[in-house]
Protein backbone atom coordinates (compact mmCIF):
# COMPACT_ATOMS: atom_id res chain seq x y z
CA UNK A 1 113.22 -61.71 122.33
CA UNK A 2 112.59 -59.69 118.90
CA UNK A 3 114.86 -56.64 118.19
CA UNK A 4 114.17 -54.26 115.54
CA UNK A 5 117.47 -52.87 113.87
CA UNK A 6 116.72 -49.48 112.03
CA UNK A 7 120.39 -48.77 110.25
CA UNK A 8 120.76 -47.46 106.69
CA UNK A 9 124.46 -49.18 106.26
CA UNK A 10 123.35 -52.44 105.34
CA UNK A 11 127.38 -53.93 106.22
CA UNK A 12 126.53 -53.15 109.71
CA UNK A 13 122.83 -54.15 110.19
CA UNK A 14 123.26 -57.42 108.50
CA UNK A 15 126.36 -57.77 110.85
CA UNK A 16 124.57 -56.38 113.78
CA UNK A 17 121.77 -58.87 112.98
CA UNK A 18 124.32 -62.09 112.53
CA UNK A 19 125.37 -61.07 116.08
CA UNK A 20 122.31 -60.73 117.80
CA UNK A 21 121.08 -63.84 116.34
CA UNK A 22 124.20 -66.00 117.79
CA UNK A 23 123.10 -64.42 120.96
CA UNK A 24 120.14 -66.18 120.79
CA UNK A 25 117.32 -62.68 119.94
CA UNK A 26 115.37 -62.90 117.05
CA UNK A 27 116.41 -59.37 114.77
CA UNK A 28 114.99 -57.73 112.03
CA UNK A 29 116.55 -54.76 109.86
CA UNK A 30 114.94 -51.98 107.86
CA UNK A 31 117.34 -49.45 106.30
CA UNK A 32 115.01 -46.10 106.65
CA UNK A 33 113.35 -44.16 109.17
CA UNK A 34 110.07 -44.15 107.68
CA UNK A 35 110.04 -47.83 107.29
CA UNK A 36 111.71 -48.59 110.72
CA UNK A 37 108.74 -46.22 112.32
CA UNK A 38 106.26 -48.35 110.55
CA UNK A 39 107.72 -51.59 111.83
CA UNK A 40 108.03 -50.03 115.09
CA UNK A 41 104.55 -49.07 115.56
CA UNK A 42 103.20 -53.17 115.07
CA UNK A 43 104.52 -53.10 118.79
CA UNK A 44 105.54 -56.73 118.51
CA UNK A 45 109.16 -55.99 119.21
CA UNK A 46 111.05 -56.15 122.30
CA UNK A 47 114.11 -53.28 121.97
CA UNK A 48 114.86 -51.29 119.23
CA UNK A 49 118.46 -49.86 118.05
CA UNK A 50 117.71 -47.03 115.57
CA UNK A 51 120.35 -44.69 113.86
CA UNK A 52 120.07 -41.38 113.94
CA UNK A 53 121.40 -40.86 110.22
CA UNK A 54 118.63 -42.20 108.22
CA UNK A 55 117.14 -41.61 104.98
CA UNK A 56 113.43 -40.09 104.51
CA UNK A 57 112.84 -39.51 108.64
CA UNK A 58 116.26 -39.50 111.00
CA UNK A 59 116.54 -41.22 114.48
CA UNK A 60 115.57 -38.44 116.33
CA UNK A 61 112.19 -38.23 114.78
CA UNK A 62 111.43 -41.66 114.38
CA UNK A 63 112.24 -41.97 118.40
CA UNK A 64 110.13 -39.06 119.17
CA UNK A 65 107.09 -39.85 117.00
CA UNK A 66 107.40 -43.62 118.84
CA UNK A 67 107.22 -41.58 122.14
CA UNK A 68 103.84 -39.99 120.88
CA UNK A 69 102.01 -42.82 120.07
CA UNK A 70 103.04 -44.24 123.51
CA UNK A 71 105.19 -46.97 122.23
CA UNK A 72 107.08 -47.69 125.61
CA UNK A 73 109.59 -50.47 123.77
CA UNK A 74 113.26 -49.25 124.87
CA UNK A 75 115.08 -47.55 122.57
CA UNK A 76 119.22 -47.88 122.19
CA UNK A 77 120.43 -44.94 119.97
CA UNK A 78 123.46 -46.30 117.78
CA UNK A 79 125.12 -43.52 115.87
CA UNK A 80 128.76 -41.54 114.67
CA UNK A 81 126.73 -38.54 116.15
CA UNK A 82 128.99 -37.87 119.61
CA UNK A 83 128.76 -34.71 120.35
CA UNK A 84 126.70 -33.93 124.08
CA UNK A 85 124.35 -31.82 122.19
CA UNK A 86 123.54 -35.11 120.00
CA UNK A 87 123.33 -36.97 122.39
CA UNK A 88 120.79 -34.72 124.89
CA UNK A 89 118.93 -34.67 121.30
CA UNK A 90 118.48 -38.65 121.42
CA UNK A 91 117.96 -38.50 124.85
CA UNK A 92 115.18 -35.85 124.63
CA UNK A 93 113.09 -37.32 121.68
CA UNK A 94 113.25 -40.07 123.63
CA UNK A 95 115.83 -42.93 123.33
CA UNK A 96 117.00 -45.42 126.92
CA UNK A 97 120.19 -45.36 125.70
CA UNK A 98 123.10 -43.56 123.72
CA UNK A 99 125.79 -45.31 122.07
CA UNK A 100 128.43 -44.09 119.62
CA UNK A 101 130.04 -45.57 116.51
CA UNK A 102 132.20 -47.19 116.61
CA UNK A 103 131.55 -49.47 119.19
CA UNK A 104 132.54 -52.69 121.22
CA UNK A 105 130.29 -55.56 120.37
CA UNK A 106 130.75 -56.20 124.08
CA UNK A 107 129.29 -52.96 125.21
CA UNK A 108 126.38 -52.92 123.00
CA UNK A 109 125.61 -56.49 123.86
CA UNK A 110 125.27 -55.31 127.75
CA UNK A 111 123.59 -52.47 126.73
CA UNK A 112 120.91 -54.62 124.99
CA UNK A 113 120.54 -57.39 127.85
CA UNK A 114 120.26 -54.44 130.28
CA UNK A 115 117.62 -52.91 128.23
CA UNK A 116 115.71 -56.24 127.73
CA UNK A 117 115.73 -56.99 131.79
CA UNK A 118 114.24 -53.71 132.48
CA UNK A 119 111.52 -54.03 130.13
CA UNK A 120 111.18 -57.62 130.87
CA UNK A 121 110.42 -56.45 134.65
CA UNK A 122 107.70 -54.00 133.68
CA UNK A 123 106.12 -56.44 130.84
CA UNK A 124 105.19 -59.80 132.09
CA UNK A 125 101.72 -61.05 130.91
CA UNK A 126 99.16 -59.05 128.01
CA UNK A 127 95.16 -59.29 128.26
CA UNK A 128 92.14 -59.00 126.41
CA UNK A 129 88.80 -60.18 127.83
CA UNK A 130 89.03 -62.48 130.49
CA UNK A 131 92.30 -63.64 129.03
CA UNK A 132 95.87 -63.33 129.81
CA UNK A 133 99.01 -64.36 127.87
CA UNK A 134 102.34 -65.05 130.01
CA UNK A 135 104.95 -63.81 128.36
CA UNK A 136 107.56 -66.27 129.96
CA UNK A 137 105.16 -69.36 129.91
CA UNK A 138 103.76 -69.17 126.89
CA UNK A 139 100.62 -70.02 127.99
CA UNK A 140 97.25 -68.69 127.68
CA UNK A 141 95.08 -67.99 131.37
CA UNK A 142 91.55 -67.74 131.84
CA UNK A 143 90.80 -67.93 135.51
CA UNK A 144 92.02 -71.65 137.02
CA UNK A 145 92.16 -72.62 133.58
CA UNK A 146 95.25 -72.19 131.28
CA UNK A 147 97.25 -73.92 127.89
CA UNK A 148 100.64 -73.90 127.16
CA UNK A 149 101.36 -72.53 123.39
CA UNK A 150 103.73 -73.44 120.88
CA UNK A 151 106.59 -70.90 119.91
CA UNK A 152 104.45 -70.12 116.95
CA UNK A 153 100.91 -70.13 118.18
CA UNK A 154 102.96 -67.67 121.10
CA UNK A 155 103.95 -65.31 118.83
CA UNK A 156 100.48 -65.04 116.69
CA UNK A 157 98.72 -64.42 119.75
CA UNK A 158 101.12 -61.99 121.42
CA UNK A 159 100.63 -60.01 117.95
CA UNK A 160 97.01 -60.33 117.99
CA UNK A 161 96.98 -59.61 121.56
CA UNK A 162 99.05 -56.07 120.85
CA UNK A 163 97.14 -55.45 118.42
CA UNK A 164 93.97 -56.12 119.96
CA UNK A 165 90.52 -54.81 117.77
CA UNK A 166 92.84 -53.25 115.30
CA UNK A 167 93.31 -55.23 112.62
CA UNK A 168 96.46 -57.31 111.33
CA UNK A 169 96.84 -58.53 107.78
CA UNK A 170 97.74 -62.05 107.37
CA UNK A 171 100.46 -60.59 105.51
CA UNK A 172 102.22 -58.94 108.63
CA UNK A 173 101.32 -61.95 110.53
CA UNK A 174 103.04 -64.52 108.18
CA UNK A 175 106.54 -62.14 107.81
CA UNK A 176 106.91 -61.46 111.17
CA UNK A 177 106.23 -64.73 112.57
CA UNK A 178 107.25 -67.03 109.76
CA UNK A 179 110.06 -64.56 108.24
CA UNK A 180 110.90 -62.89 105.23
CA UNK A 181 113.07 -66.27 103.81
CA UNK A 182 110.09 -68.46 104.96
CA UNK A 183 108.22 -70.55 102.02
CA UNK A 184 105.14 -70.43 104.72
CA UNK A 185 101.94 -69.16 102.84
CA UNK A 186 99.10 -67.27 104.26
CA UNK A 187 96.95 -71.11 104.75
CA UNK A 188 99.90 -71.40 107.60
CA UNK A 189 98.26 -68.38 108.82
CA UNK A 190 94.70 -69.68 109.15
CA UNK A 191 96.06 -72.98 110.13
CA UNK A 192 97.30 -71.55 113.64
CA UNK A 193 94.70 -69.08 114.17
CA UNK A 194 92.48 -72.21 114.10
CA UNK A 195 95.01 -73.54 116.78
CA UNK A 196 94.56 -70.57 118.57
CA UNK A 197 90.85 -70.60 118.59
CA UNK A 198 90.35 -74.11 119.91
CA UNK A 199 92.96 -73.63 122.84
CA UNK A 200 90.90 -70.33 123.69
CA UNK A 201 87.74 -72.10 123.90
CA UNK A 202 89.74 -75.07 125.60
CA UNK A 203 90.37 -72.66 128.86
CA UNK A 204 86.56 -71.27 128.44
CA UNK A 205 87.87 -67.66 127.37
CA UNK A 206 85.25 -65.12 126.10
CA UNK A 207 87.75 -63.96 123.44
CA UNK A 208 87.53 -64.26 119.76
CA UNK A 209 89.66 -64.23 116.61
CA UNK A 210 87.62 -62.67 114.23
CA UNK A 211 88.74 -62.74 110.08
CA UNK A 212 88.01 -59.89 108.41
CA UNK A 213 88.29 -60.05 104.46
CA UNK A 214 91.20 -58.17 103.11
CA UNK A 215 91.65 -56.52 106.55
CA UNK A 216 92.91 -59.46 108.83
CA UNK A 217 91.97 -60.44 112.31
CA UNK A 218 91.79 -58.93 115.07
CA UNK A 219 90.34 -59.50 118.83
CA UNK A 220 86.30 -59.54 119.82
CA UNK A 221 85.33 -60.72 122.95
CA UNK A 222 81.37 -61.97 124.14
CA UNK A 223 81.51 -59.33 126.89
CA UNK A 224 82.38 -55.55 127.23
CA UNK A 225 86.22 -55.43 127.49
């Protein structure tokens, strides 16, 4: 499970971060709206905890601009902000969840579990094509036919799958599957997209991987999708 942290205090998104990641999720942080927003949008992320207090866009409309693009990923609102207005704000632009600062690492690890199971009942399985991706698998379907994935071919195609005939740079690809502190280069990249291709064409699916110089890949497939 990925979780985007958007939190300008660095202290307490690193921290947040070391905790999550002894829990087992996968987190990221960004320290500014605009930047969170961004990350936010790649739709590749399973929960997001977003301050309200943020420099160059604040929670609220980071939360609400998610809303409008219909980014359904579940929001938890973690903020000094207490007052009920505040909080009808979050609510409103369109946050799950509402906790204040400070907090019990106990509560806002509930909070985040019972945020993931709700969005894990509503989210099993992504397609393009004739092609499905289980989410709790890992393994590509087309028809009777289907191919369990490694972690990392998994989370390639989940991002390609998201992203569908938009493109996505190799770039994007190799930090969020690879990591910021990886020494991966973009060849790693092309390396499992090959993967990726051969399995597809393994299960007889009509989807393709196209490249696209200096834009990235993105998702084709032989028939009208």
């Amino acid at each position: 499970m990925k979780i985007l942290i958007i939190e300008d205090e660095k202290v307490l998104a690193d921290s947040l971060k070391i905790m999550l990641s002894s829990k087992g999720f996968e987190a990221e942080a960004v320290y500014d709206g605009e930047s969170g927003e961004q990350y936010a949008m790649l739709n590749i992320y399973d929960l997001i905890i977003l301050d309200i207090m943020l420099p160059k866009k604040n929670g609220y409309q980071v939360a609400k601009s998610i809303r409008e693009q219909h980014n359904t990923t579940p929001i938890l609102m973690l903020t000094a902000k207490s007052d009920v207005a505040d909080r009808v704000q979050g609510l409103d632009s369109g946050a799950d969840y509402y906790l204040t600062k400070p907090f019990d690492a106990r509560e806002l690890l509930a909070c985040v579990n019972a945020l993931l199971r709700r969005q894990g009942s509503q989210v099993n399985e992504l397609g393009f094509g004739n092609t499905r991706l289980d989410m709790e698998s890992a393994s590509l379907i087309c028809g009777d036919n289907s191919i369990r994935l490694s972690a990392r071919e998994f989370e390639v195609m989940r991002m390609l799958m998201v992203s569908g005939t938009n493109h996505i740079s190799k770039e994007t690809l190799l930090t969020k599957v690879w990591g910021y502190d990886s020494n991966a280069v973009e060849n790693h990249v092309e390396v499992y997209v090959g993967f990726l291709r051969k399995k597809l064409s393994s299960i007889g699916s009509d989807v393709r991987i196209e490249a696209v110089r200096r834009l990235g890949y993105h998702l084709e497939c032989d028939e009208k999708c």
